[in-house]
Protein backbone atom coordinates (compact mmCIF):
# COMPACT_ATOMS: atom_id res chain seq x y z
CA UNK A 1 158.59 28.54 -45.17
CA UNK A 2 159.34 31.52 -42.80
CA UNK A 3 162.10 31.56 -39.54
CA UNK A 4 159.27 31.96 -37.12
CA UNK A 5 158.88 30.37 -34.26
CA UNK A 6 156.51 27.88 -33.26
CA UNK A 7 153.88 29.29 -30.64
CA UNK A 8 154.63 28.57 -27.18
CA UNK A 9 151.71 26.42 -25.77
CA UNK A 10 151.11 27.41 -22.17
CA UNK A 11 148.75 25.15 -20.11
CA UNK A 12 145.61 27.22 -19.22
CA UNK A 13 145.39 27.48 -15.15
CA UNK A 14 143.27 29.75 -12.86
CA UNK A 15 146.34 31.73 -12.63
CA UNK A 16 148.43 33.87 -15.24
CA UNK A 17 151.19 35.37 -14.81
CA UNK A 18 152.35 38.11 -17.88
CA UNK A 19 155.78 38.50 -16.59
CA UNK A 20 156.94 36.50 -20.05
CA UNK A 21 154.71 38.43 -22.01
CA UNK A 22 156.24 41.03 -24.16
CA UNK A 23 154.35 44.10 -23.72
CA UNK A 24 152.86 44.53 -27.16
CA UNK A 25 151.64 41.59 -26.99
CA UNK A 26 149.62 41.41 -23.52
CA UNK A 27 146.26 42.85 -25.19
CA UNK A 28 145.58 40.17 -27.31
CA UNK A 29 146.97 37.14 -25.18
CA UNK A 30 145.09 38.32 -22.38
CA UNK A 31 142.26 38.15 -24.99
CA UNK A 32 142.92 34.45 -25.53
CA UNK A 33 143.37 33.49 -22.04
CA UNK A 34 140.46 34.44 -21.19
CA UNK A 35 138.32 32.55 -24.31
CA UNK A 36 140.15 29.73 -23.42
CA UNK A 37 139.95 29.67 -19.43
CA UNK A 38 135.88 30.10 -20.77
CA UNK A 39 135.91 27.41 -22.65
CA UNK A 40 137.64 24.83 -20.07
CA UNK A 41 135.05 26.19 -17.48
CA UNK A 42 137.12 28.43 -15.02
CA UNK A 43 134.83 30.93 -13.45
CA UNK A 44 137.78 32.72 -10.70
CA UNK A 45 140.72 33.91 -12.30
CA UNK A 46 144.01 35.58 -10.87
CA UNK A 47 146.01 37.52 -13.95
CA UNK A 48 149.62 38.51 -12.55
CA UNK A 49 150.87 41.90 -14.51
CA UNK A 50 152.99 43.37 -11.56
CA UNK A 51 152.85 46.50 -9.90
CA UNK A 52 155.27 48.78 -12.15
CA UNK A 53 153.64 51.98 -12.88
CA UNK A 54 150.58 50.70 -13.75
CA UNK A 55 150.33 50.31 -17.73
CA UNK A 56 149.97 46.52 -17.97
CA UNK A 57 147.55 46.62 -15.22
CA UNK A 58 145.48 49.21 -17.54
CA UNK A 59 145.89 46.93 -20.47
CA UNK A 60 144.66 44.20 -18.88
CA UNK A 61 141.68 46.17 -17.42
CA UNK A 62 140.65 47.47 -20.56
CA UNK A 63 140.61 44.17 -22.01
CA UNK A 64 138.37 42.94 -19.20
CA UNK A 65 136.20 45.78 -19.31
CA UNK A 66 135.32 44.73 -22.94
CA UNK A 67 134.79 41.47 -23.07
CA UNK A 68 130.64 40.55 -22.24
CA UNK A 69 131.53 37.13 -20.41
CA UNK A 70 133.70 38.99 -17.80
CA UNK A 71 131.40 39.34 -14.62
CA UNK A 72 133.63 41.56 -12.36
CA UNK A 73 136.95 42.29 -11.59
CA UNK A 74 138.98 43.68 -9.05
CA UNK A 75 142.77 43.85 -7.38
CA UNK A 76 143.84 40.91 -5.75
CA UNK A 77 143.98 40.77 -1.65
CA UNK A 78 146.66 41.63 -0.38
CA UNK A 79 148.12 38.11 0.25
CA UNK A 80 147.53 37.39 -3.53
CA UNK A 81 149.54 40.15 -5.01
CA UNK A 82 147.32 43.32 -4.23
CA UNK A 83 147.47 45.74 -7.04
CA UNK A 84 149.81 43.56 -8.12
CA UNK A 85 147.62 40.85 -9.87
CA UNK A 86 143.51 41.46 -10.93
CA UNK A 87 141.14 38.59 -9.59
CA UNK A 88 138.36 38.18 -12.33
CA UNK A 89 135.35 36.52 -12.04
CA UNK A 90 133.90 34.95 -15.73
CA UNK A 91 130.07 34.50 -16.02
């Protein structure tokens, strides 16, 4: 048996916030939020990756951009984060 650490399960919401999300890392769970917000139905989804200079917000769009059941996507209003946090819409 390996030291490793058992997975941390995080309930699946509308909302996702990648603050706790260790930079490596954001490509692929972005990648399975977004299979598993699919498969419990969410169509409207808000993914928080702060304003910064910009690189988590490009990692999360080029995720998005790539994956076929992604309808659209675009910065949050204003009151929601603005460039802050990307509102996707799932087919």
């Amino acid at each position: 048996m390996g030291d490793f650490e058992e997975p941390v399960r995080i309930p699946v919401t509308s909302v996702f916030d990648l603050h706790s999300v260790p930079p490596r890392e954001v490509g692929a769970v972005v990648e399975a939020y977004l299979e598993e917000a699919r498969r419990l139905g969410l169509k409207a989804l808000r993914i928080i990756h702060g304003r910064g200079i910009g690189v988590q917000r490009e990692m999360v769009r080029s995720v998005l951009a790539r994956t076929e059941f992604v309808q659209s996507f675009h910065d949050a209003p204003a009151e929601a984060g603005g460039w802050g946090a990307t509102v996707v819409t799932l087919r």
